[in-house]
PDB file of N, CA and C in Angstrom:
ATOM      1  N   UNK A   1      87.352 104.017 123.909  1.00  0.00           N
ATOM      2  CA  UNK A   1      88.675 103.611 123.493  1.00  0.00           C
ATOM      3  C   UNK A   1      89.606 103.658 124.707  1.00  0.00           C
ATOM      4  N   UNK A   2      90.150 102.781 125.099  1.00  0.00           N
ATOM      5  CA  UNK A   2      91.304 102.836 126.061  1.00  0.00           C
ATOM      6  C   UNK A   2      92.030 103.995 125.767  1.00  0.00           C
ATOM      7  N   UNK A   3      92.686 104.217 127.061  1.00  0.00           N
ATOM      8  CA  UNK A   3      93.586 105.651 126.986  1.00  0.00           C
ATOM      9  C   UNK A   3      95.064 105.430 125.947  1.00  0.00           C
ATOM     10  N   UNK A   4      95.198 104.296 126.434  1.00  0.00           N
ATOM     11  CA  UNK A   4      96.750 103.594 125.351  1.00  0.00           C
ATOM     12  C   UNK A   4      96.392 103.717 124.375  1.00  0.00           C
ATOM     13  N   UNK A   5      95.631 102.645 123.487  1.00  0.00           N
ATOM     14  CA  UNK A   5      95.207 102.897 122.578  1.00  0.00           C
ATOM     15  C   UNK A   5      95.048 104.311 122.589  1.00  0.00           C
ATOM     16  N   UNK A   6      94.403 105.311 122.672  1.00  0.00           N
ATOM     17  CA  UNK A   6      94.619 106.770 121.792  1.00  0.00           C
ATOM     18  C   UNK A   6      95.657 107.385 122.258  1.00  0.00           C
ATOM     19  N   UNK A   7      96.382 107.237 122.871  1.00  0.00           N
ATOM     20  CA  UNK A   7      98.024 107.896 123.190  1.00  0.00           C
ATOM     21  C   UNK A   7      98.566 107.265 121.862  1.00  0.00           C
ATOM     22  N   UNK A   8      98.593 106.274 121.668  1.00  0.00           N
ATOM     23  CA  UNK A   8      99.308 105.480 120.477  1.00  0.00           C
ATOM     24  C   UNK A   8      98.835 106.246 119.080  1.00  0.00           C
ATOM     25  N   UNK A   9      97.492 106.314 119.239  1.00  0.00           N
ATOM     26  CA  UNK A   9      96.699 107.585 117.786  1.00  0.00           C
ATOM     27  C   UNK A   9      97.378 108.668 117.633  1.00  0.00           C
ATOM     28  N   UNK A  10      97.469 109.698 118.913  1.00  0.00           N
ATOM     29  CA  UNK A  10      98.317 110.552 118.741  1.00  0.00           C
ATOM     30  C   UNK A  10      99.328 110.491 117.968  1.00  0.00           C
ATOM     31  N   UNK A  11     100.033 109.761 119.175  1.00  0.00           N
ATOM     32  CA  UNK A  11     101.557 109.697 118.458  1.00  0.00           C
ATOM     33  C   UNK A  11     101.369 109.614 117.257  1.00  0.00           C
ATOM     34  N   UNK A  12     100.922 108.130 116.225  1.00  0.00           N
ATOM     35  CA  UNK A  12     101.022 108.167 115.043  1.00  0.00           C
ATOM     36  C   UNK A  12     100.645 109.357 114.006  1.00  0.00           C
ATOM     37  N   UNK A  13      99.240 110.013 114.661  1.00  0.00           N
ATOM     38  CA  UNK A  13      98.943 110.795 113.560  1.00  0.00           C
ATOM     39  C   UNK A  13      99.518 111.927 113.489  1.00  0.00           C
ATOM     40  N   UNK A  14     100.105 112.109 114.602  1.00  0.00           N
ATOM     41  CA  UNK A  14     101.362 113.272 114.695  1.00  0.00           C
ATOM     42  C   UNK A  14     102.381 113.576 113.743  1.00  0.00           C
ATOM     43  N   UNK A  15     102.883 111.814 113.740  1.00  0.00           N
ATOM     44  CA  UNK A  15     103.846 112.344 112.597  1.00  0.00           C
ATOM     45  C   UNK A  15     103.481 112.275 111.664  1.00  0.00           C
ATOM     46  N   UNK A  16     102.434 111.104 110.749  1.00  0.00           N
ATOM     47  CA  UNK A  16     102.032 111.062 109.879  1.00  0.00           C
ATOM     48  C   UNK A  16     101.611 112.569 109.485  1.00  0.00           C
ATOM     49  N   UNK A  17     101.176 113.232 110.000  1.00  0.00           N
ATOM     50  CA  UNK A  17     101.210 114.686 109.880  1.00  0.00           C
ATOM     51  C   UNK A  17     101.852 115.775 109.581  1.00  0.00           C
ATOM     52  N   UNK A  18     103.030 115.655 110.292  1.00  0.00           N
ATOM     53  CA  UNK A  18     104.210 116.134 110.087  1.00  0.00           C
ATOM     54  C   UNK A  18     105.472 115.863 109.078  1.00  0.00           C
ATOM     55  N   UNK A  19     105.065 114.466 108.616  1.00  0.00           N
ATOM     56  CA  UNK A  19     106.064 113.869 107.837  1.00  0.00           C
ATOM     57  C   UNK A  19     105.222 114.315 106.797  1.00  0.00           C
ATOM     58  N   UNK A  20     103.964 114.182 106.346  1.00  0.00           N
ATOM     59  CA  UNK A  20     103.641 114.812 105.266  1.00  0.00           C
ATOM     60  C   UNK A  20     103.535 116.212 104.826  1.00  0.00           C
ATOM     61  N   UNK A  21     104.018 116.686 105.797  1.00  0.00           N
ATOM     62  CA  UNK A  21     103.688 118.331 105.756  1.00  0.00           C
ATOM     63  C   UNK A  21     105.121 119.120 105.661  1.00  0.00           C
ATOM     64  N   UNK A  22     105.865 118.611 106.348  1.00  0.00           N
ATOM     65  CA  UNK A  22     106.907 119.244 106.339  1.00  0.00           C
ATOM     66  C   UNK A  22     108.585 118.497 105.610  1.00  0.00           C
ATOM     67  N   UNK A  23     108.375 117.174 105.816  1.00  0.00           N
ATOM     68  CA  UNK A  23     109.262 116.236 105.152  1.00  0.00           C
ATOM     69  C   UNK A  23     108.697 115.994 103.098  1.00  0.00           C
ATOM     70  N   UNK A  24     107.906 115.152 103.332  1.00  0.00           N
ATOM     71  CA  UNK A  24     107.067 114.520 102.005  1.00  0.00           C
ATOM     72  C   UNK A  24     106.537 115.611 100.952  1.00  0.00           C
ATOM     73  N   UNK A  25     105.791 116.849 101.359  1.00  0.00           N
ATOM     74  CA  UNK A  25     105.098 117.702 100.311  1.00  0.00           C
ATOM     75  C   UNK A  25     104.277 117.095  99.870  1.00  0.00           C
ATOM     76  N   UNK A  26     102.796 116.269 100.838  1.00  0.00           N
ATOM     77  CA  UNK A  26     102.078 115.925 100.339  1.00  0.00           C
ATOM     78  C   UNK A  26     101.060 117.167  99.919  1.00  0.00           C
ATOM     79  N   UNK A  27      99.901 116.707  98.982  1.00  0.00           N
ATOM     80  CA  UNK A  27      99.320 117.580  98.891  1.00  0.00           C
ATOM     81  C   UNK A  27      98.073 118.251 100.029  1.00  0.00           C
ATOM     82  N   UNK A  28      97.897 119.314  99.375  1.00  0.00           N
ATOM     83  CA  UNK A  28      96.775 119.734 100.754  1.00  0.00           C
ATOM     84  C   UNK A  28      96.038 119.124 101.283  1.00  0.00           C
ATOM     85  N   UNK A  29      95.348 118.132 100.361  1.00  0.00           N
ATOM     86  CA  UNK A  29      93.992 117.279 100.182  1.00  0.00           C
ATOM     87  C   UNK A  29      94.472 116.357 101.461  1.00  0.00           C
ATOM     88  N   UNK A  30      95.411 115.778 100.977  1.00  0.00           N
ATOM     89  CA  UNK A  30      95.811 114.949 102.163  1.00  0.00           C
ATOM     90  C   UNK A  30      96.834 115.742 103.594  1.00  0.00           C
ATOM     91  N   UNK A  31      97.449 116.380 103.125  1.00  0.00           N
ATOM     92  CA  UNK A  31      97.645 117.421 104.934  1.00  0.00           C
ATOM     93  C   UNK A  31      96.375 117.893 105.369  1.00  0.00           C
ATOM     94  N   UNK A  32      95.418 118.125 104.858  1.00  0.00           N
ATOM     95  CA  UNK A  32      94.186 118.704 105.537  1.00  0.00           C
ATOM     96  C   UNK A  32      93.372 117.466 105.860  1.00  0.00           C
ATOM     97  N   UNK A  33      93.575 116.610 105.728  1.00  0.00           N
ATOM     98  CA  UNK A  33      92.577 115.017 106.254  1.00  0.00           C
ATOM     99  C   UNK A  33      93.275 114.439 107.602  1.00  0.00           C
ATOM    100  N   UNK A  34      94.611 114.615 107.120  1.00  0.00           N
ATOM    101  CA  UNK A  34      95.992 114.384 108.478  1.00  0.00           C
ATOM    102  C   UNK A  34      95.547 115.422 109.285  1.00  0.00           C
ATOM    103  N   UNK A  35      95.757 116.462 109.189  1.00  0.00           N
ATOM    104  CA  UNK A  35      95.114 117.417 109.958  1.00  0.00           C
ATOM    105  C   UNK A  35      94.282 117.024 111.268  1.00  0.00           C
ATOM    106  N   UNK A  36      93.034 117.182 110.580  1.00  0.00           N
ATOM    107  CA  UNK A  36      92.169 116.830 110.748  1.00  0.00           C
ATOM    108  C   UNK A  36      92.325 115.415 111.602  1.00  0.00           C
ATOM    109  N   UNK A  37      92.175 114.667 111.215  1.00  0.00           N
ATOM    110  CA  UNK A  37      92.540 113.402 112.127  1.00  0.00           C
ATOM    111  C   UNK A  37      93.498 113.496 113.306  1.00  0.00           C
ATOM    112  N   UNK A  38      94.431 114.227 113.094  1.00  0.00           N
ATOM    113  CA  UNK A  38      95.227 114.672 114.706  1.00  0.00           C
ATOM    114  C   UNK A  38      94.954 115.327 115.461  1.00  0.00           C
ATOM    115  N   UNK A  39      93.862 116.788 114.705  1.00  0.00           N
ATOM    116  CA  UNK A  39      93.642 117.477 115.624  1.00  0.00           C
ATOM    117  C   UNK A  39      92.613 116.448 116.721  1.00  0.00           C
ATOM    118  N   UNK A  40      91.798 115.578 115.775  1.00  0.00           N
ATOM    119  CA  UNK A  40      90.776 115.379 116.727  1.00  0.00           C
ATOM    120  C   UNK A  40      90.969 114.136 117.674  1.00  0.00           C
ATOM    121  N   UNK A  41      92.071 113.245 117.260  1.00  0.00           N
ATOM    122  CA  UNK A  41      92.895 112.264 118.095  1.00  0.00           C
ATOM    123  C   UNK A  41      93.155 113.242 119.847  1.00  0.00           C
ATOM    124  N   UNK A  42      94.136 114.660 119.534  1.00  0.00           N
ATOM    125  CA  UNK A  42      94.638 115.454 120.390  1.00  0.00           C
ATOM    126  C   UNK A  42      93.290 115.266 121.609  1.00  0.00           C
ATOM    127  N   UNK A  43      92.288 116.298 120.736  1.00  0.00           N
ATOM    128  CA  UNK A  43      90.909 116.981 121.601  1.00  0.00           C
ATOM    129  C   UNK A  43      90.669 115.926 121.779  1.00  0.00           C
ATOM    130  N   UNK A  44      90.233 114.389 121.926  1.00  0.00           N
ATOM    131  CA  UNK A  44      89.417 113.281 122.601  1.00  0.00           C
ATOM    132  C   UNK A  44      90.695 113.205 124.225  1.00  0.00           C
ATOM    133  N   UNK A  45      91.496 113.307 123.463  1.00  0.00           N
ATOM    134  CA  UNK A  45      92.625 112.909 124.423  1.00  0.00           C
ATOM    135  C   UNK A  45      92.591 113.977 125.696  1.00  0.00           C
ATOM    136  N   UNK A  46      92.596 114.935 125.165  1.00  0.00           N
ATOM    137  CA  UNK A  46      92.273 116.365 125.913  1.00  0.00           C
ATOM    138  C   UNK A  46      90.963 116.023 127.233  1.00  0.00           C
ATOM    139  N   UNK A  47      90.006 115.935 126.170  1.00  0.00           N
ATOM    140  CA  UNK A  47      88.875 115.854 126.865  1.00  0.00           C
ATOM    141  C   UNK A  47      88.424 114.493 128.298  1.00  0.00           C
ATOM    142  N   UNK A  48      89.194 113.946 128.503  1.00  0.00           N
ATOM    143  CA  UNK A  48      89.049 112.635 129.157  1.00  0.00           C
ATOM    144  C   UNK A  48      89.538 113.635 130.646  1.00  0.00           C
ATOM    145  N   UNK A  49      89.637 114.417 130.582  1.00  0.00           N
ATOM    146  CA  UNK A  49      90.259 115.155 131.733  1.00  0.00           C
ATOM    147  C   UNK A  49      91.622 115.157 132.560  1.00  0.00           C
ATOM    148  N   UNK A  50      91.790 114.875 133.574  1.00  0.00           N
ATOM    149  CA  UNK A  50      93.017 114.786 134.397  1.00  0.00           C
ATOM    150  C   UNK A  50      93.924 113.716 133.839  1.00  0.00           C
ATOM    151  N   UNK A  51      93.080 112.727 133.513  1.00  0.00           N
ATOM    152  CA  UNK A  51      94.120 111.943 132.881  1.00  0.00           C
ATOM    153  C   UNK A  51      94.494 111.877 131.376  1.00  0.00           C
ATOM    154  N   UNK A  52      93.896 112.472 130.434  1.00  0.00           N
ATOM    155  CA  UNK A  52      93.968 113.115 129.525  1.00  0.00           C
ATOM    156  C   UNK A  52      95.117 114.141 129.441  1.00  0.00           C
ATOM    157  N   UNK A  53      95.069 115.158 130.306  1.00  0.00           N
ATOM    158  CA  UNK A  53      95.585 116.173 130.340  1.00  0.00           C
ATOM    159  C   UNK A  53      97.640 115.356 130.970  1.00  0.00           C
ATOM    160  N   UNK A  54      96.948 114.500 131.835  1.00  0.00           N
ATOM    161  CA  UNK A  54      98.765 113.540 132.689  1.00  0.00           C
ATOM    162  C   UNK A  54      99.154 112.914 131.090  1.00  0.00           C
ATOM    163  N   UNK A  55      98.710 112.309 130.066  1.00  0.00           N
ATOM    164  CA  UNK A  55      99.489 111.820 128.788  1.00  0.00           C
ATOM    165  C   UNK A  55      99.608 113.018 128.522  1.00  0.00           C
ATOM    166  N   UNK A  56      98.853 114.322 127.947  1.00  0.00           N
ATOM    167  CA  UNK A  56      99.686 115.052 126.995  1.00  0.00           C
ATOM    168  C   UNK A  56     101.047 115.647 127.424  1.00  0.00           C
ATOM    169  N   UNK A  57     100.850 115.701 128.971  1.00  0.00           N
ATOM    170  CA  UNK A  57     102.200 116.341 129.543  1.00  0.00           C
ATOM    171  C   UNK A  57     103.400 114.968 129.015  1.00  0.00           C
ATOM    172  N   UNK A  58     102.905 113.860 129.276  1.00  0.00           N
ATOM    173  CA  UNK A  58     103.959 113.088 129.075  1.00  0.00           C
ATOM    174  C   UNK A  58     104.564 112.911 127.467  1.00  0.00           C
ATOM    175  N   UNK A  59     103.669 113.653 126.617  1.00  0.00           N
ATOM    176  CA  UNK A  59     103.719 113.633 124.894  1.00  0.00           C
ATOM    177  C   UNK A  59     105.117 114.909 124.558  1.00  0.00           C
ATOM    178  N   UNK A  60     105.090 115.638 125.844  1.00  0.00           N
ATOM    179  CA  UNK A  60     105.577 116.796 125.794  1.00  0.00           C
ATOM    180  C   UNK A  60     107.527 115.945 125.725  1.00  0.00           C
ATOM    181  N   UNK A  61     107.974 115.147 126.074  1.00  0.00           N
ATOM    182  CA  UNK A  61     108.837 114.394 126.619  1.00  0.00           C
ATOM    183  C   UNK A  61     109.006 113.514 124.954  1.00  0.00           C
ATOM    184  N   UNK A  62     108.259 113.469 124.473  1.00  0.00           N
ATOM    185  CA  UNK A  62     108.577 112.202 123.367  1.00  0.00           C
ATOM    186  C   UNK A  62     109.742 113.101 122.096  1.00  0.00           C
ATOM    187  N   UNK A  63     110.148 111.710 121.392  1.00  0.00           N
ATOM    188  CA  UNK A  63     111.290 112.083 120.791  1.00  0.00           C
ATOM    189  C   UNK A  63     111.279 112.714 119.301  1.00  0.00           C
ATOM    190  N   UNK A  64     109.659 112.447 118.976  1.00  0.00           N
ATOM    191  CA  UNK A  64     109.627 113.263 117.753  1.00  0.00           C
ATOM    192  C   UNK A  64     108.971 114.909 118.115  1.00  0.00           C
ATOM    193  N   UNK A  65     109.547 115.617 117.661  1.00  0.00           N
ATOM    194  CA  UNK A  65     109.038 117.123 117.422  1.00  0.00           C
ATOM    195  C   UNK A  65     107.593 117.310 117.233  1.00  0.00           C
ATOM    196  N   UNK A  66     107.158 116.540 115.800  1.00  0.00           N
ATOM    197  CA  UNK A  66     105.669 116.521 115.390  1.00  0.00           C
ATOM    198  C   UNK A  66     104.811 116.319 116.774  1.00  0.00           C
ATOM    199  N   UNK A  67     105.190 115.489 117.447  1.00  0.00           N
ATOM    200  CA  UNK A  67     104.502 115.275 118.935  1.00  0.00           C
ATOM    201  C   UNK A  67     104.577 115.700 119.924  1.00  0.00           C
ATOM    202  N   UNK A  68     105.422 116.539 120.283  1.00  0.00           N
ATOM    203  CA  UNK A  68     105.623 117.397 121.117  1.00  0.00           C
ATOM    204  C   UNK A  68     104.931 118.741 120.856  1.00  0.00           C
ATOM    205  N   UNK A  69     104.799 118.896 119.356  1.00  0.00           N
ATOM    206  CA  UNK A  69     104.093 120.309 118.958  1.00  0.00           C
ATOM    207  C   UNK A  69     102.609 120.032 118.885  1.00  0.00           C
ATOM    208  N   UNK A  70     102.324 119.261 118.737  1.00  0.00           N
ATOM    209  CA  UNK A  70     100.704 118.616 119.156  1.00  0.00           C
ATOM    210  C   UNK A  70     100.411 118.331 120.457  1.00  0.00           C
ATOM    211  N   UNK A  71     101.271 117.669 121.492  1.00  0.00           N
ATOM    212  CA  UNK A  71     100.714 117.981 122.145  1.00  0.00           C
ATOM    213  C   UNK A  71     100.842 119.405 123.050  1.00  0.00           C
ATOM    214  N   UNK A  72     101.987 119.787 122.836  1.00  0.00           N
ATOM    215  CA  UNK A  72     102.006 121.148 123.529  1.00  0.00           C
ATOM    216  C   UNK A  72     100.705 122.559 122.898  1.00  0.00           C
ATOM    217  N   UNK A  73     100.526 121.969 121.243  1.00  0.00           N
ATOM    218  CA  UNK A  73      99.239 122.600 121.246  1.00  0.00           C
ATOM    219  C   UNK A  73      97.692 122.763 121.901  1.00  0.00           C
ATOM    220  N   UNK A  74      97.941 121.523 122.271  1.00  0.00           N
ATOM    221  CA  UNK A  74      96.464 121.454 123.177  1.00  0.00           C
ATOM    222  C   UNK A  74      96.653 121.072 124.379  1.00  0.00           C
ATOM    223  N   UNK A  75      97.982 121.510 125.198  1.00  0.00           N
ATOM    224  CA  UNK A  75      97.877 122.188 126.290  1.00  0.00           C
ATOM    225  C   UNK A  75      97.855 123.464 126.487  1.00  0.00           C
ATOM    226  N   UNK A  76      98.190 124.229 125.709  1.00  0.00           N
ATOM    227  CA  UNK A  76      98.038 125.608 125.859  1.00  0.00           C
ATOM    228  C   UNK A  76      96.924 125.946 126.705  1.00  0.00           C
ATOM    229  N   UNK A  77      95.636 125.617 126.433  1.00  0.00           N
ATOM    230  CA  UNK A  77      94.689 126.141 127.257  1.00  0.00           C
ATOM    231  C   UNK A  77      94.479 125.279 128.502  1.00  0.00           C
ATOM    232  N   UNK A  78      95.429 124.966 129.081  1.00  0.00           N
ATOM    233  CA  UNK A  78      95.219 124.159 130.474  1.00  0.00           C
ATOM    234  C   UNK A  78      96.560 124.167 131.380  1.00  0.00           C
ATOM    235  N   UNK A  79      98.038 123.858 130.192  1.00  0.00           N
ATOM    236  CA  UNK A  79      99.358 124.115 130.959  1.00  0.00           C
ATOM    237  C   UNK A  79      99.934 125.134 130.080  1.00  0.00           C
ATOM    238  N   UNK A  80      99.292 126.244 130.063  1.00  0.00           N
ATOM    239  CA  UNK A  80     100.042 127.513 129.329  1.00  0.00           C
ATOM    240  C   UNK A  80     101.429 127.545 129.434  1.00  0.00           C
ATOM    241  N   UNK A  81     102.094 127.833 130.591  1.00  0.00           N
ATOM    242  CA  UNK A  81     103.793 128.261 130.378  1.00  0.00           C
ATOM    243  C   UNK A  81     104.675 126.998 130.315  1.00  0.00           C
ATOM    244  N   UNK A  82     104.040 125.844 130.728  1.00  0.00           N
ATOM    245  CA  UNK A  82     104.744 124.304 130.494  1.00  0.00           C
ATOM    246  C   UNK A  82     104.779 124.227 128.623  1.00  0.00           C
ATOM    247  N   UNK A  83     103.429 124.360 127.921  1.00  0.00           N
ATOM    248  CA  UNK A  83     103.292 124.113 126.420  1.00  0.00           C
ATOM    249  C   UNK A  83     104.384 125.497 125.774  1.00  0.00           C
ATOM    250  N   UNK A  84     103.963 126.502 126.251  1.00  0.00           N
ATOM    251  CA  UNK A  84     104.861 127.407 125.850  1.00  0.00           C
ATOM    252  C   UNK A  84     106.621 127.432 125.741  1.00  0.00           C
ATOM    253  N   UNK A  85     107.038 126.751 126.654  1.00  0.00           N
ATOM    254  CA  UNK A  85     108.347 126.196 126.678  1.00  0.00           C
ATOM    255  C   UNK A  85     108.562 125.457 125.515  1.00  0.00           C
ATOM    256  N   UNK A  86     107.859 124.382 125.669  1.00  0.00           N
ATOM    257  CA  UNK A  86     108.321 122.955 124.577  1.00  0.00           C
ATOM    258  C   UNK A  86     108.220 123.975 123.079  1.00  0.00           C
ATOM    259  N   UNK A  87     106.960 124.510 122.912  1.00  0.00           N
ATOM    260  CA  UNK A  87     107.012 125.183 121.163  1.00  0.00           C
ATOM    261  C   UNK A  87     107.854 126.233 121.722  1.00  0.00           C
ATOM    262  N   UNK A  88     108.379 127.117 122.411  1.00  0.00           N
ATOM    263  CA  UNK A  88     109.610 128.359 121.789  1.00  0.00           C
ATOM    264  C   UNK A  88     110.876 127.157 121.679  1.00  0.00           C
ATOM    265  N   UNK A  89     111.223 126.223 122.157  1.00  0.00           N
ATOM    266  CA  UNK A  89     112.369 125.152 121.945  1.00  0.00           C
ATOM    267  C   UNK A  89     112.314 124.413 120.563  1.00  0.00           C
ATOM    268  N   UNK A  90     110.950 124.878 120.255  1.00  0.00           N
ATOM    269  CA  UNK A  90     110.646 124.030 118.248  1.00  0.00           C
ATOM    270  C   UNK A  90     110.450 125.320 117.335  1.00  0.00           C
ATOM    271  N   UNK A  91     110.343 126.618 117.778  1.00  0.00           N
ATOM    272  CA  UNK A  91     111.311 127.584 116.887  1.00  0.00           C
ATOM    273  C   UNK A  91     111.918 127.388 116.315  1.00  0.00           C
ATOM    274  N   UNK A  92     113.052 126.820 116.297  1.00  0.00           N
ATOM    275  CA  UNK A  92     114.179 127.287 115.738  1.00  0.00           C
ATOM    276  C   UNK A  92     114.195 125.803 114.725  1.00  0.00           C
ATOM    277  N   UNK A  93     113.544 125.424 114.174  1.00  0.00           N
ATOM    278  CA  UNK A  93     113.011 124.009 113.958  1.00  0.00           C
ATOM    279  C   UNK A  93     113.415 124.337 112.435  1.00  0.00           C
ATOM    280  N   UNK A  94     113.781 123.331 111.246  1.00  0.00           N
ATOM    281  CA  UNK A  94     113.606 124.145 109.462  1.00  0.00           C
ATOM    282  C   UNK A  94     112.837 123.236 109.084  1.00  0.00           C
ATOM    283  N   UNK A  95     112.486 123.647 108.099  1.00  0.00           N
ATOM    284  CA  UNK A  95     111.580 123.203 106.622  1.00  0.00           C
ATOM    285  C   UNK A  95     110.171 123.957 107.135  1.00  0.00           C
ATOM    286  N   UNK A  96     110.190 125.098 107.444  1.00  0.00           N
ATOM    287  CA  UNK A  96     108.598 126.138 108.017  1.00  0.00           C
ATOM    288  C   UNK A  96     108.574 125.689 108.998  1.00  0.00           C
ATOM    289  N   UNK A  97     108.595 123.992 109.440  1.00  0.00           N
ATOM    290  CA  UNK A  97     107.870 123.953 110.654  1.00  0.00           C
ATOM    291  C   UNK A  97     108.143 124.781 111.953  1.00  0.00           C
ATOM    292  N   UNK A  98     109.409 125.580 112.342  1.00  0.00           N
ATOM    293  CA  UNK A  98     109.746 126.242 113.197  1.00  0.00           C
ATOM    294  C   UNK A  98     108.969 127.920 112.667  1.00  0.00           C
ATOM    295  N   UNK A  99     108.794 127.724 112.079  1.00  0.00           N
ATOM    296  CA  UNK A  99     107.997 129.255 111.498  1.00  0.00           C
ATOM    297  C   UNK A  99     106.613 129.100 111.975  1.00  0.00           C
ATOM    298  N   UNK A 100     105.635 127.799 111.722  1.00  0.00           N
ATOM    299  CA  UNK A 100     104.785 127.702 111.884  1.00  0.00           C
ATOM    300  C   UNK A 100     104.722 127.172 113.407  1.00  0.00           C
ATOM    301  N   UNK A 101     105.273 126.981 114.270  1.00  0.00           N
ATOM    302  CA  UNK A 101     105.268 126.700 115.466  1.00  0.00           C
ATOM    303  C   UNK A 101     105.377 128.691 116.386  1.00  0.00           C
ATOM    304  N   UNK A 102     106.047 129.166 115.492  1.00  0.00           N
ATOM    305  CA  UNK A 102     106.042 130.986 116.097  1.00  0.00           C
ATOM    306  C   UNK A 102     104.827 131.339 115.435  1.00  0.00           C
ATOM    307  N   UNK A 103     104.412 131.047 115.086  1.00  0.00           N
ATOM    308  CA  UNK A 103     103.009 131.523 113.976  1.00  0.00           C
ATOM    309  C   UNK A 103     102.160 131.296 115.214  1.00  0.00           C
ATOM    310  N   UNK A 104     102.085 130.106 115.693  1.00  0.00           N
ATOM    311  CA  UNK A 104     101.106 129.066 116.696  1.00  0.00           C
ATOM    312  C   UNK A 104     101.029 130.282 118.254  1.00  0.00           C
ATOM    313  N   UNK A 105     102.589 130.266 118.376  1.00  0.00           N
ATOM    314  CA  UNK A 105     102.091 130.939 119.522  1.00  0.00           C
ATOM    315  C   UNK A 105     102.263 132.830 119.512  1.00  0.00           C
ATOM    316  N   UNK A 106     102.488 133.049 118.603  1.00  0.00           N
ATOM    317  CA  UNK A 106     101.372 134.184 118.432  1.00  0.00           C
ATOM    318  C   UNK A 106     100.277 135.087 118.326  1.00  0.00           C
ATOM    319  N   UNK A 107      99.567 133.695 117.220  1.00  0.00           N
ATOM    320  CA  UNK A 107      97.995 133.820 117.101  1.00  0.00           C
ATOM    321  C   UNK A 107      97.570 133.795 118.689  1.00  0.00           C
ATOM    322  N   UNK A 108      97.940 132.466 119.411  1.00  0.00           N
ATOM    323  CA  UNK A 108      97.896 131.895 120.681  1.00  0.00           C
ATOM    324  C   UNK A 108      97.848 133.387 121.773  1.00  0.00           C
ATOM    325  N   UNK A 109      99.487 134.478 121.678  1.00  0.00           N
ATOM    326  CA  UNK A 109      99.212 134.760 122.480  1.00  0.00           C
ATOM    327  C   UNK A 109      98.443 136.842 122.054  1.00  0.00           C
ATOM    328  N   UNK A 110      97.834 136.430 120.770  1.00  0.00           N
ATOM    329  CA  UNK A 110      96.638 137.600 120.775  1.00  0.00           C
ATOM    330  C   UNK A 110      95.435 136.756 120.901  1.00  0.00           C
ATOM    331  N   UNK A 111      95.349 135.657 121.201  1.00  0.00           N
ATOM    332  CA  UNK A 111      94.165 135.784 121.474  1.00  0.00           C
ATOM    333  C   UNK A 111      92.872 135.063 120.960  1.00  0.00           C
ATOM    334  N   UNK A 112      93.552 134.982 119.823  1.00  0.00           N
ATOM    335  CA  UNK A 112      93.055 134.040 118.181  1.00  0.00           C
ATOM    336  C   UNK A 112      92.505 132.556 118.445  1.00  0.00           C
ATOM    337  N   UNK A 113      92.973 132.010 119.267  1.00  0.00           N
ATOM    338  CA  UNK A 113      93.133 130.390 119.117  1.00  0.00           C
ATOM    339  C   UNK A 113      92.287 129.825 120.019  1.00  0.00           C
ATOM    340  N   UNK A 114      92.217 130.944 121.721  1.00  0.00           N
ATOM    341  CA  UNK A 114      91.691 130.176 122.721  1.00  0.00           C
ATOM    342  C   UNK A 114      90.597 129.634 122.485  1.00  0.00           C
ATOM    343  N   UNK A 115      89.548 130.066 121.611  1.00  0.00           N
ATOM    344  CA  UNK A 115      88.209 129.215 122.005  1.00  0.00           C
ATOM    345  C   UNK A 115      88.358 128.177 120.768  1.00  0.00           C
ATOM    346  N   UNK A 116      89.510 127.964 119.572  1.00  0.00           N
ATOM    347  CA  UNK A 116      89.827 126.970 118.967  1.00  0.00           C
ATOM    348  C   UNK A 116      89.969 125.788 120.191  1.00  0.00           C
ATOM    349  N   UNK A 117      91.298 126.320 120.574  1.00  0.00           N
ATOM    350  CA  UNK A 117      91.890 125.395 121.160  1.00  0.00           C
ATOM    351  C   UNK A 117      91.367 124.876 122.727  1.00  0.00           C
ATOM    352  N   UNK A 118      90.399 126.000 123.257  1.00  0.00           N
ATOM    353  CA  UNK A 118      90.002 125.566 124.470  1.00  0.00           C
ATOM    354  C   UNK A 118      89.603 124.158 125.371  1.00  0.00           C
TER     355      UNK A 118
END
């Protein structure tokens, strides 16, 4: 898949993610398929390496939240104190999602997540 093309996946399934999760109240069935589909949009994106890793920094910059917290999630294990910035700035975030973004880097920093998120 071209790199555009899945920068563009991201993005979308980001919010589609987020809009159902934190806006919409979809049900689990479907936040856990969204899920799922972003996380693994993120990790392909991840995995392409250096240049993989140059979009998520640039995801870090985009104007929706949902995408910035995705991708700052799966930099954690590569730009730790860069990802760490963007989620303590989506703290203070409402409807949970700022709860669940302090949740993130908690687990994150006992310890919990790295070989998730590695």
């Amino acid at each position: 898949m071209e790199i555009n093309n899945l920068v563009e996946n991201c993005i979308k399934s980001a919010i589609e993610f987020g809009v159902a999760t934190y806006e919409a109240g979809e049900s689990a069935r479907k936040r856990n398929h969204l899920y799922d589909k972003n996380f693994k949009n993120f990790k392909t994106l991840k995995s392409l390496g250096s240049k993989g890793i140059d979009e998520l920094e640039k995801l870090l910059e985009h104007s929706s939240d949902y995408v910035k917290y995705s991708a700052a999630t799966h930099l954690l294990s590569v730009k730790e104190e860069k990802a760490k910035m963007v989620l303590n700035r989506l703290v203070s975030k409402p409807k949970g999602f700022g709860f669940n973004v302090d949740m993130l880097i908690i687990e994150w920093d006992q310890g919990n997540l790295r070989e998730y998120l590695g």
